[in-house]
C-alpha atoms as a PDB file:
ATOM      1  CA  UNK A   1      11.074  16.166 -14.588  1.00  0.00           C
ATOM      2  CA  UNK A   2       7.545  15.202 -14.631  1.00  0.00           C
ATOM      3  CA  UNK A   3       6.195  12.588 -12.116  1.00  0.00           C
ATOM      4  CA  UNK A   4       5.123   9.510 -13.420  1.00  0.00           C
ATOM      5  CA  UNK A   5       1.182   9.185 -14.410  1.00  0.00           C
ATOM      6  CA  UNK A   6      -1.025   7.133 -12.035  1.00  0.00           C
ATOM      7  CA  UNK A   7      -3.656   5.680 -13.056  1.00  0.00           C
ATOM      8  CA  UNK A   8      -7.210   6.174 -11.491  1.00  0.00           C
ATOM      9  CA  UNK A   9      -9.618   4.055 -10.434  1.00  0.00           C
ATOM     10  CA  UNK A  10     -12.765   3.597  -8.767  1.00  0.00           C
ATOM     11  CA  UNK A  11     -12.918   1.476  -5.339  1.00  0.00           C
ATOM     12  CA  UNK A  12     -15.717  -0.006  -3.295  1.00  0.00           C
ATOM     13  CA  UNK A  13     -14.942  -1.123   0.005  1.00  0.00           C
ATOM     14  CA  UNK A  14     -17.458  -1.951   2.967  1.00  0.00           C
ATOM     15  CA  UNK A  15     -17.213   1.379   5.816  1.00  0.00           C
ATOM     16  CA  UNK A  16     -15.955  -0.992   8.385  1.00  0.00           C
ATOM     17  CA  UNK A  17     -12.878  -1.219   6.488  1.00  0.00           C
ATOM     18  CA  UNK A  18     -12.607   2.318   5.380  1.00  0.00           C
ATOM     19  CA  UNK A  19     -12.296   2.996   9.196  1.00  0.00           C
ATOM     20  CA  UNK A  20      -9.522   0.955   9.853  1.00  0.00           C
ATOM     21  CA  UNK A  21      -7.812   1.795   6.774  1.00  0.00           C
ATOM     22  CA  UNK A  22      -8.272   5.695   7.411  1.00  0.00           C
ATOM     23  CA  UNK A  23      -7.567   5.078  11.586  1.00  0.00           C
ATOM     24  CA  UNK A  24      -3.880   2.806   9.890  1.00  0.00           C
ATOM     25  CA  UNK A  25      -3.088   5.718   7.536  1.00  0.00           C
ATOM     26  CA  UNK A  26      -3.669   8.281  10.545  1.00  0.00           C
ATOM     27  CA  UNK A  27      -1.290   6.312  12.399  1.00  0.00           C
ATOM     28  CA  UNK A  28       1.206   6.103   9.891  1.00  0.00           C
ATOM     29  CA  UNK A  29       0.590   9.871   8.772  1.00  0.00           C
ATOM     30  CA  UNK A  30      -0.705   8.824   5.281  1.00  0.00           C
ATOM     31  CA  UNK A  31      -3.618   9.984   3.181  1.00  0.00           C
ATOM     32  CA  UNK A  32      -6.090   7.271   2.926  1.00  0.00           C
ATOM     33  CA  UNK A  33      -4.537   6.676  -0.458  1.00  0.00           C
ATOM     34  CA  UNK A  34      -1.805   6.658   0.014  1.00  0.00           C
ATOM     35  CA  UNK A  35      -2.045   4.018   2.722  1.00  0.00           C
ATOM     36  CA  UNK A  36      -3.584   1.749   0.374  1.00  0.00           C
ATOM     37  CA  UNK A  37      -0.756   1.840  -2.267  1.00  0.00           C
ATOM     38  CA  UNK A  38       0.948   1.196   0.491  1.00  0.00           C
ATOM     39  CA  UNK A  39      -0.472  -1.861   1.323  1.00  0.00           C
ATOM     40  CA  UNK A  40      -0.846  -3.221  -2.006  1.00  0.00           C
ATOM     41  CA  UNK A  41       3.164  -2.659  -2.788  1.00  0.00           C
ATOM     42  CA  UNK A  42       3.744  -4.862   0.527  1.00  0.00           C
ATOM     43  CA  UNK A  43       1.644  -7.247  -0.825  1.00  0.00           C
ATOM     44  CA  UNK A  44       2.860  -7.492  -4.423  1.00  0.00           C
ATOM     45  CA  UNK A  45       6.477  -7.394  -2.962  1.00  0.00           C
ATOM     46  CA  UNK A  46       5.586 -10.039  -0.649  1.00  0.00           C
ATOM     47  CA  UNK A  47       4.040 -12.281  -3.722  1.00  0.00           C
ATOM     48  CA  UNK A  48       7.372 -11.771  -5.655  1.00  0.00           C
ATOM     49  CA  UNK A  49       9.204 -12.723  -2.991  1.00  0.00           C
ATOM     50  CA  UNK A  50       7.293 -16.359  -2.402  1.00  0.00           C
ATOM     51  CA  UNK A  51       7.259 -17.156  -5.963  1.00  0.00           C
ATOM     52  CA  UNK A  52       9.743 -19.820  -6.867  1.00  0.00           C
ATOM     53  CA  UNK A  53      13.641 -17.941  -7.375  1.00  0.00           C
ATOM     54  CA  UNK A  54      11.936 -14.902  -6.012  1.00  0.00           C
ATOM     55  CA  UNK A  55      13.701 -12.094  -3.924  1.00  0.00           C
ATOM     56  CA  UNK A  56      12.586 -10.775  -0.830  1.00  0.00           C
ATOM     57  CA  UNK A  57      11.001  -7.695  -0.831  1.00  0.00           C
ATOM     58  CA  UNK A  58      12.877  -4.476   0.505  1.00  0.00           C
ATOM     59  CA  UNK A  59      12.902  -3.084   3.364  1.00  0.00           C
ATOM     60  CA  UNK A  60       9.733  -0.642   4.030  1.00  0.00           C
ATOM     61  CA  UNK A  61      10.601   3.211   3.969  1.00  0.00           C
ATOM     62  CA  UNK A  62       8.806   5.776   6.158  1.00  0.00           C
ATOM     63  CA  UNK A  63       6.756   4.806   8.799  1.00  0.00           C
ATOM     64  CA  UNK A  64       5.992   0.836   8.828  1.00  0.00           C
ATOM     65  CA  UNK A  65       3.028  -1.134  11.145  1.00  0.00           C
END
């Protein structure tokens, strides 16, 4: 079975916080990428969850800050 297509995209961020994000995913033995889906799936789940008859978001798998 074929993994699911991702969808690419360019991002700009300042260096300063390309160094913490690289130093995080280091940490949590992530690619840089990877750390940043990551983070934005903690944040979306996080949104659900305060939205009005929203759930709260599951527990994180793998290695969590």
């Amino acid at each position: 079975m074929a993994a699911p297509e991702r969808k690419p995209f360019l991002l700009r961020i300042p260096p300063d916080l390309w160094q913490e994000v690289e130093k995080w995913a280091a940490a949590d033995l992530r690619s840089v990428n990877g750390q940043i889906e990551f983070i934005l799936r903690q944040a979306v789940a996080r949104r659900k969850s305060d939205l009005p008859g929203g759930t709260p978001p599951p527990a994180p798998k793998g290695n969590s800050p």
